[in-house]
N, C-alpha and C. Protein backbone atom coordinates (compact mmCIF):
# COMPACT_ATOMS: atom_id res chain seq x y z
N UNK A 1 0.85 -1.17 0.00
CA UNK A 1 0.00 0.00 0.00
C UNK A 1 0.90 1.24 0.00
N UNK A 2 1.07 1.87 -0.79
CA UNK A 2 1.62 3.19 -0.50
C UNK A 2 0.41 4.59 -0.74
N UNK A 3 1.09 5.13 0.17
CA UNK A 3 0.48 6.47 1.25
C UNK A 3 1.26 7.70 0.16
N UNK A 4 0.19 7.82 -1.03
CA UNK A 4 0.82 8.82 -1.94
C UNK A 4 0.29 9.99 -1.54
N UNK A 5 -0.61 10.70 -0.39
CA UNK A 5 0.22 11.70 0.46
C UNK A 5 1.04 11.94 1.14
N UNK A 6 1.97 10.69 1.54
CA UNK A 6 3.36 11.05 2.43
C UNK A 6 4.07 11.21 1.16
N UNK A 7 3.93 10.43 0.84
CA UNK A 7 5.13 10.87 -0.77
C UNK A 7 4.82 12.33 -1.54
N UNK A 8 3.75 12.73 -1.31
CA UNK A 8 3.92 14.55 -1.73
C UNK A 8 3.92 14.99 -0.65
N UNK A 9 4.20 14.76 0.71
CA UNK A 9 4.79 15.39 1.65
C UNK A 9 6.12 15.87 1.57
N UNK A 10 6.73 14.42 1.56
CA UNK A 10 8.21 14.00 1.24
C UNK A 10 8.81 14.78 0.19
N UNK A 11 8.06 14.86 -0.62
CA UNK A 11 8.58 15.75 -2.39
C UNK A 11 8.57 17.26 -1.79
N UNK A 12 7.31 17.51 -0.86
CA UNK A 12 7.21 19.14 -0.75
C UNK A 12 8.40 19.25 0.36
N UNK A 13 9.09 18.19 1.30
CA UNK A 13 9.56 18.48 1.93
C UNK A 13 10.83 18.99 1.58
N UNK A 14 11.60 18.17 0.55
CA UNK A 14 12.95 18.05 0.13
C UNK A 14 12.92 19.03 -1.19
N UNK A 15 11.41 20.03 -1.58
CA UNK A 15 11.98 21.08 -2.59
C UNK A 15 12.02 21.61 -1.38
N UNK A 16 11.67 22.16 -0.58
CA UNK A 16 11.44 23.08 0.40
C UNK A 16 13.02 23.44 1.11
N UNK A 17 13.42 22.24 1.14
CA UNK A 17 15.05 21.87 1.30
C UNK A 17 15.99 22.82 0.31
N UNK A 18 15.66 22.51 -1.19
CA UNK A 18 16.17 22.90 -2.14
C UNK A 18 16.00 24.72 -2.31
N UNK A 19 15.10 24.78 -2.09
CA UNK A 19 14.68 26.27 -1.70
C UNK A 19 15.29 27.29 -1.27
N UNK A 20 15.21 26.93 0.51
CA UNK A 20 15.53 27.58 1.39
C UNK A 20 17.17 27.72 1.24
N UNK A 21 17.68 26.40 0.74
CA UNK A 21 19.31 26.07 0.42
C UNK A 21 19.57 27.15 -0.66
N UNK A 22 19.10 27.52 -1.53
CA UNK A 22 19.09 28.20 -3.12
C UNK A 22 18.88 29.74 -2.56
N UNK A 23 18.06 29.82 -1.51
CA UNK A 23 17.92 31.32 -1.17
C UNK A 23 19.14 31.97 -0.17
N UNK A 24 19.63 30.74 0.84
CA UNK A 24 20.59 31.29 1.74
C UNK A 24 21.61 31.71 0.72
N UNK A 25 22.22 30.71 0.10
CA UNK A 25 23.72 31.33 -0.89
C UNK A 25 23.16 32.39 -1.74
N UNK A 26 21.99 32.90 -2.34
CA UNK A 26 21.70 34.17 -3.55
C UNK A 26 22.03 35.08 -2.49
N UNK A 27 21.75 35.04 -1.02
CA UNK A 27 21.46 36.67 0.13
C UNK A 27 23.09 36.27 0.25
N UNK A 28 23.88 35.07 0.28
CA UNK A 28 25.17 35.38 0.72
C UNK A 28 25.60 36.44 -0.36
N UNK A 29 25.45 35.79 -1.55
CA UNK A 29 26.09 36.64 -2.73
C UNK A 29 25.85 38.20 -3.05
N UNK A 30 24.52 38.50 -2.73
CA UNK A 30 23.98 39.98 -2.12
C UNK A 30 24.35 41.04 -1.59
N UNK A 31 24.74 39.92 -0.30
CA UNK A 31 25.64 40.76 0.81
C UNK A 31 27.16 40.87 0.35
N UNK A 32 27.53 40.01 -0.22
CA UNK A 32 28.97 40.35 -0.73
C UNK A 32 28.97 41.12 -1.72
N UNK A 33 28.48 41.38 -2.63
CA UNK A 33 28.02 42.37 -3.27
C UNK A 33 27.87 43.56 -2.89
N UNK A 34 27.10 43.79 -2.00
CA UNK A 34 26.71 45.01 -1.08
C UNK A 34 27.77 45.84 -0.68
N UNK A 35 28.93 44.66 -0.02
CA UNK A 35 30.40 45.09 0.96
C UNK A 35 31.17 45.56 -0.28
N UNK A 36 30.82 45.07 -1.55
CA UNK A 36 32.26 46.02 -2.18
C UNK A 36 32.00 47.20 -3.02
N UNK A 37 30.93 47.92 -2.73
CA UNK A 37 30.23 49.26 -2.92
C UNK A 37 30.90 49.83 -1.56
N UNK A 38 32.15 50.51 -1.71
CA UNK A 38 32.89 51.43 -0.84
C UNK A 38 31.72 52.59 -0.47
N UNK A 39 31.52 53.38 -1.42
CA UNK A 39 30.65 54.57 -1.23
C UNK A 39 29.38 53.91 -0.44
N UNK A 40 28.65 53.18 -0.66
CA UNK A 40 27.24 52.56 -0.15
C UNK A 40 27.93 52.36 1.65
N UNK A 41 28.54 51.13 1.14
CA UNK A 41 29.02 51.03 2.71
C UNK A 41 29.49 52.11 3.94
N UNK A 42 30.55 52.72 3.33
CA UNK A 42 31.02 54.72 4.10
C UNK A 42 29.93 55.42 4.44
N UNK A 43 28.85 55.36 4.21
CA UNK A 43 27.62 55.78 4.14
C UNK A 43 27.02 55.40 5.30
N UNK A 44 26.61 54.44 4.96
CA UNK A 44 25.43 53.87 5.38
C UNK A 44 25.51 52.54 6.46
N UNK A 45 27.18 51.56 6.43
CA UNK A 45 27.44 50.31 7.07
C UNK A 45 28.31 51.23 8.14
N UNK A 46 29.47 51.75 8.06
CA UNK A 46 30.41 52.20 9.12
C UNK A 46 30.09 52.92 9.53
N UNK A 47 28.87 53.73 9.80
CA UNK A 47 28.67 54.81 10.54
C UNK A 47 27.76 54.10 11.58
N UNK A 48 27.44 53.07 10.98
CA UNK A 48 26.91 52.44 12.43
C UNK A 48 27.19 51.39 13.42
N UNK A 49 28.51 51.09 13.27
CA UNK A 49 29.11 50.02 13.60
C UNK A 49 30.24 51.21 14.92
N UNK A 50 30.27 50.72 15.69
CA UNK A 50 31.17 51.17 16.73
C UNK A 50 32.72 50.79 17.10
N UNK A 51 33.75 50.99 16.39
CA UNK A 51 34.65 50.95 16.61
C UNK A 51 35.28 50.20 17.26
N UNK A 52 35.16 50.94 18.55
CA UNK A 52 35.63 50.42 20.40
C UNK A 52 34.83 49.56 20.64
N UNK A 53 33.80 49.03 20.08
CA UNK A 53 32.91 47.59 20.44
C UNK A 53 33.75 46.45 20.32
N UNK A 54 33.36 45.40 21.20
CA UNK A 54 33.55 44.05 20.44
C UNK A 54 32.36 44.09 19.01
N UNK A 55 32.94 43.11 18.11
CA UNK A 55 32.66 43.04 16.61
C UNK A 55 31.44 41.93 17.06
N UNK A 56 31.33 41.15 18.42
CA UNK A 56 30.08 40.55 18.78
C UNK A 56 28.58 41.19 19.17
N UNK A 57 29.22 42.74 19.68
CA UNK A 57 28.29 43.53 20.07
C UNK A 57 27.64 44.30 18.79
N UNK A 58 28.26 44.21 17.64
CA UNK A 58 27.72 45.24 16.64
C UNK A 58 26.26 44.04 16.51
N UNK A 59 25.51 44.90 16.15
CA UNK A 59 24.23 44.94 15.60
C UNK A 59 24.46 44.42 14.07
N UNK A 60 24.39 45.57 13.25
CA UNK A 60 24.92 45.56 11.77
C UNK A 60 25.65 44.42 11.32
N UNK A 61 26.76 44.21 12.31
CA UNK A 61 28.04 43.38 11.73
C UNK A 61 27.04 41.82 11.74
N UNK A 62 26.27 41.76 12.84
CA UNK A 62 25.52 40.59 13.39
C UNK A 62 24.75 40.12 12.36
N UNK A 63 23.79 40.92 12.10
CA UNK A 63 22.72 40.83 11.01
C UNK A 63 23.74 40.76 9.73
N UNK A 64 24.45 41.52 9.26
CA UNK A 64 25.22 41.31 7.91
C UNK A 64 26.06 39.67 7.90
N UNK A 65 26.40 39.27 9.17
CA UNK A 65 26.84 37.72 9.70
C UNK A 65 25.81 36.69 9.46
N UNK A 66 24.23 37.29 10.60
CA UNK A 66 23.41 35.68 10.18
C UNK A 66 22.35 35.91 9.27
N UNK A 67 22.17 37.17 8.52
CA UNK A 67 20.63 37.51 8.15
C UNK A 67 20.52 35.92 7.09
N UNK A 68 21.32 35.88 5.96
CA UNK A 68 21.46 34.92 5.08
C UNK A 68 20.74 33.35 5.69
N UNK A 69 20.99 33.41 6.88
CA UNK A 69 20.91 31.97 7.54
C UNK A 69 19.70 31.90 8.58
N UNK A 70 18.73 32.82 8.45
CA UNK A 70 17.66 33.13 8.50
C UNK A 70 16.59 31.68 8.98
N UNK A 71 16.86 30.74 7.63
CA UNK A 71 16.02 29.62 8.25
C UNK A 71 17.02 28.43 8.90
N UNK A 72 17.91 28.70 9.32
CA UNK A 72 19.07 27.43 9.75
C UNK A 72 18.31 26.78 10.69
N UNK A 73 17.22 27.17 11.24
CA UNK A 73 16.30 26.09 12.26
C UNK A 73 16.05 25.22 11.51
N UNK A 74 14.95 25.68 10.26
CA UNK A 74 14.41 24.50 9.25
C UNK A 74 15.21 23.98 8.83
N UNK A 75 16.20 24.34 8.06
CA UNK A 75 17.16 23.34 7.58
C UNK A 75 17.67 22.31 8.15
N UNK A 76 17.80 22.70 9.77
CA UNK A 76 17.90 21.56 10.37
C UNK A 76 17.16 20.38 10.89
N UNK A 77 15.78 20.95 11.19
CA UNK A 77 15.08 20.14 11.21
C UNK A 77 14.49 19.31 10.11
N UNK A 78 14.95 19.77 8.60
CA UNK A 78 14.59 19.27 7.19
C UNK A 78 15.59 18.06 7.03
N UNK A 79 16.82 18.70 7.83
CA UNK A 79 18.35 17.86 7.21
C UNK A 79 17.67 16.39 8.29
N UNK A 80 17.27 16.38 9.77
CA UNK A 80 16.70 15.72 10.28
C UNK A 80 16.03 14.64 10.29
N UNK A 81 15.42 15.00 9.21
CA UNK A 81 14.51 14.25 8.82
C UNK A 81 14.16 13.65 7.22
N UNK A 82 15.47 14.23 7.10
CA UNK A 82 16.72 13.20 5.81
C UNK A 82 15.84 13.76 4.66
N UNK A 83 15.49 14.92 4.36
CA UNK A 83 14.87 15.75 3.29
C UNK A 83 16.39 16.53 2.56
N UNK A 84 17.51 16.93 3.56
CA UNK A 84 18.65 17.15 3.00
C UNK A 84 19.94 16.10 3.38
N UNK A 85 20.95 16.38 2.22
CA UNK A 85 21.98 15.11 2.14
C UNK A 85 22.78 15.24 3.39
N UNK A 86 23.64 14.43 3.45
CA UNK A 86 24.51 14.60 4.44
C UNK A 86 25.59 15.82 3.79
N UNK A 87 25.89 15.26 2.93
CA UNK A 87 27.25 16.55 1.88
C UNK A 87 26.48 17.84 1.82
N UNK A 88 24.95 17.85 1.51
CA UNK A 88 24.73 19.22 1.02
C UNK A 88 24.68 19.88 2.55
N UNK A 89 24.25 18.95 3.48
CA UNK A 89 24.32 19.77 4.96
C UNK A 89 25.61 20.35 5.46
N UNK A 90 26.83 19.38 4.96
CA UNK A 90 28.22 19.88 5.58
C UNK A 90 28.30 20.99 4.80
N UNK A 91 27.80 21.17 3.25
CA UNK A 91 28.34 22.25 2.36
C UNK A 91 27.28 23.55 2.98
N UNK A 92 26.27 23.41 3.56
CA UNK A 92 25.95 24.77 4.27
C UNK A 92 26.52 24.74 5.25
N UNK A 93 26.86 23.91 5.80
CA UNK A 93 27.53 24.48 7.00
C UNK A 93 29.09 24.78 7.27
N UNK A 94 29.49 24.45 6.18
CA UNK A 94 30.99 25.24 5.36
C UNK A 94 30.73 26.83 5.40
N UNK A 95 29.67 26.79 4.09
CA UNK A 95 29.47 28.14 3.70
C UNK A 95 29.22 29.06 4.72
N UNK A 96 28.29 28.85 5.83
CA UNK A 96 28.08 29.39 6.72
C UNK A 96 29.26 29.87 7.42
N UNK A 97 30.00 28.97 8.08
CA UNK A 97 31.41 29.21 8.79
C UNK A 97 31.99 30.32 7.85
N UNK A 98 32.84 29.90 6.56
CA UNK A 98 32.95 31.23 5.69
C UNK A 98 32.75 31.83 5.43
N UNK A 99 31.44 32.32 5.14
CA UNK A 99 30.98 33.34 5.23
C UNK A 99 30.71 34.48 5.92
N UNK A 100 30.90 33.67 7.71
CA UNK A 100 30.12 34.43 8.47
C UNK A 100 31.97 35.44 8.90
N UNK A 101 33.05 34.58 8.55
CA UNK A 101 34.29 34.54 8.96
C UNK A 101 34.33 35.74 7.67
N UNK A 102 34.04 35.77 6.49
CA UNK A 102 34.49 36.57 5.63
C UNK A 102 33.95 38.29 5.98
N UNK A 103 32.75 38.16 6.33
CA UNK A 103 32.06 39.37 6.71
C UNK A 103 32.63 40.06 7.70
N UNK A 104 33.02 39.23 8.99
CA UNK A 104 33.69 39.89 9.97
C UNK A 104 35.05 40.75 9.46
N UNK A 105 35.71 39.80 8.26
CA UNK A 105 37.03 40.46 8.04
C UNK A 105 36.68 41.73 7.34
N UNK A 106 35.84 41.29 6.14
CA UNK A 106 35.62 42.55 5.07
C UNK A 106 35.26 43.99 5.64
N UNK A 107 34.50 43.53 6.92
CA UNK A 107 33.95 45.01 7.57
C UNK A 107 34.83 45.31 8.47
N UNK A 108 35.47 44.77 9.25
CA UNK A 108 36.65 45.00 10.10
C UNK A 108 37.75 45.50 9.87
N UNK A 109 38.27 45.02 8.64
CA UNK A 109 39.63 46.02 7.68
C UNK A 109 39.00 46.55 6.62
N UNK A 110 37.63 46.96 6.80
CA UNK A 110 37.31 47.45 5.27
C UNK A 110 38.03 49.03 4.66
N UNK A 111 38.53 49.58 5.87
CA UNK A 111 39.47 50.51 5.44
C UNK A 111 40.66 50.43 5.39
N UNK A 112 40.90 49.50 5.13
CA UNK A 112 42.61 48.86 4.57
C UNK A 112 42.81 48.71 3.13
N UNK A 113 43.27 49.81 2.63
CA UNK A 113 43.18 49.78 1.59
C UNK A 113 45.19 50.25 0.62
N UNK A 114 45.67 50.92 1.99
CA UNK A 114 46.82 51.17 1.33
C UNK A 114 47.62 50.12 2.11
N UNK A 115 48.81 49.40 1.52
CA UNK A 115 49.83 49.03 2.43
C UNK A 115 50.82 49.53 2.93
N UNK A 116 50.70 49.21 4.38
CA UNK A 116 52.03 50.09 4.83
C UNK A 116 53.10 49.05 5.01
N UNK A 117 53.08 47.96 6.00
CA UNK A 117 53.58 46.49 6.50
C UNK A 117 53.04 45.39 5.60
N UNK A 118 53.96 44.50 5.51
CA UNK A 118 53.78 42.81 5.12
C UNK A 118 52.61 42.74 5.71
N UNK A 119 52.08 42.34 7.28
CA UNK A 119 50.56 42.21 7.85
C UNK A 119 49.47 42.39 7.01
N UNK A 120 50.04 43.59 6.55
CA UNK A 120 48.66 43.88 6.09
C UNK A 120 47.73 43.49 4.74
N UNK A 121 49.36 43.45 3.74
CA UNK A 121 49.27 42.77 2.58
C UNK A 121 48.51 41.07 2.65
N UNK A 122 49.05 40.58 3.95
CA UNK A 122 48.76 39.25 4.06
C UNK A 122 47.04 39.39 3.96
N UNK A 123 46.86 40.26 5.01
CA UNK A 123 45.41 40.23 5.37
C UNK A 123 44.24 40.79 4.38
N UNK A 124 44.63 41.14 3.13
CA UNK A 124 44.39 41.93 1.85
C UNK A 124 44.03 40.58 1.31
N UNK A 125 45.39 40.01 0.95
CA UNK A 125 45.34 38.95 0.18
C UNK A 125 44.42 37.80 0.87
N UNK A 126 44.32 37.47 1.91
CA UNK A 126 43.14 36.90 2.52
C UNK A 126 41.77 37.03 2.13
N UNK A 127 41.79 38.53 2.29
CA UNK A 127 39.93 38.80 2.05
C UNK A 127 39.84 38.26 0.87
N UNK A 128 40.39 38.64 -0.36
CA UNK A 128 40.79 38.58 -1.45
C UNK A 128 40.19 37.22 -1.96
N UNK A 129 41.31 36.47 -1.35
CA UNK A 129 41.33 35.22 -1.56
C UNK A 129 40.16 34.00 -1.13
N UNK A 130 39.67 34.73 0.11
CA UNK A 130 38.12 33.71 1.02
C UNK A 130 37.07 34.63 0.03
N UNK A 131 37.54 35.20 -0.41
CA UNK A 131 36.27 36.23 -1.48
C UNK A 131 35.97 35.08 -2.66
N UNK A 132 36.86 35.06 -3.35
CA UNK A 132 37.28 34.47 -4.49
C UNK A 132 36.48 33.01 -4.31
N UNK A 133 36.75 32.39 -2.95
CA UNK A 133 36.70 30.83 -2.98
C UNK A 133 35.22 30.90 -2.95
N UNK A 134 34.52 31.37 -1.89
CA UNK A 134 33.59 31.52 -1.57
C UNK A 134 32.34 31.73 -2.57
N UNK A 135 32.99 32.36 -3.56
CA UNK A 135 32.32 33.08 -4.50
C UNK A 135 32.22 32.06 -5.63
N UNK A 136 32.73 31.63 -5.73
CA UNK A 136 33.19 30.65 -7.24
C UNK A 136 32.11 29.23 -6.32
N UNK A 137 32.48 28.73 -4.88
CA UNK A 137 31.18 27.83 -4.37
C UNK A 137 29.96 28.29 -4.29
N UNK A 138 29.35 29.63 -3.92
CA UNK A 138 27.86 29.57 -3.99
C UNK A 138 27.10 30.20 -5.23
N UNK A 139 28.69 30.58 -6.36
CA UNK A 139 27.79 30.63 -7.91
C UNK A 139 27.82 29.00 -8.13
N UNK A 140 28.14 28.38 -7.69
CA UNK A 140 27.95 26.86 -8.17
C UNK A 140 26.88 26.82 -7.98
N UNK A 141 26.92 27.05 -6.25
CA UNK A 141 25.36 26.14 -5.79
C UNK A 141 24.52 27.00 -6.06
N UNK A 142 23.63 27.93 -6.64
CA UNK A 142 23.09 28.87 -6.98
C UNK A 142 22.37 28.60 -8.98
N UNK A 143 23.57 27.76 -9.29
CA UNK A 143 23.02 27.48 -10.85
C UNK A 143 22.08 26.58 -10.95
């Protein structure tokens, strides 16, 4: 006997999966987008971010960190209940870690722009570089 409403449960469950997965990486790509509009950001991101704070206390920095990951409850309770893979779960939860790691840097040295010291070059070439990787994985997962 099969129960061909659990099976369009099951189907609505695992697009729903596909979805929510397809929407977190487009807002990652958004927001990275967003950060390399110098003028937009000078504006409108660093004037509200506090300096002398911890970078845990910003508001802005917070939301620009988890807004993307918005439904990470469902996902987990989707991944749970085996609607998402095991790989596609580690690969959000990659992206997540990097991402959330890239934002902190981009807004944190976002006025690093001349070099004075080696340090700094390193830390250039970093953003640079977690930009790059990051970017090239969630235009993947995004096609």
């Amino acid at each position: 006997y099969i129960d061909f409403r659990q099976l369009e449960k099951d189907k609505n469950s695992k697009d729903t999966a596909e979805i929510l997965l397809k929407r977190t990486y487009e807002e990652c790509l958004l927001n990275m987008d967003f950060l390399n509009k110098r003028d937009v950001v000078s504006k409108y991101i660093l004037p509200k971010i506090d300096g002398n704070a911890l970078t845990s206390e910003s508001k802005v920095l917070n939301n620009f960190k988890t807004g993307p990951f918005y439904s990470f409850e469902i996902i987990m309770t989707l991944s749970s209940g085996g609607y998402i893979s095991k790989r596609d779960l580690d690969e959000y939860l990659e992206i997540k870690t990097k991402y959330r790691g890239f934002i902190e840097l981009k807004i944190v040295f976002y006025d690093l722009t001349e070099v004075e010291y080696p340090e700094q070059q390193i830390m250039i070439d970093k953003i640079n570089n977690d930009e790059k990787e990051l970017r090239q994985k969630l235009n993947k997962l995004v096609m």
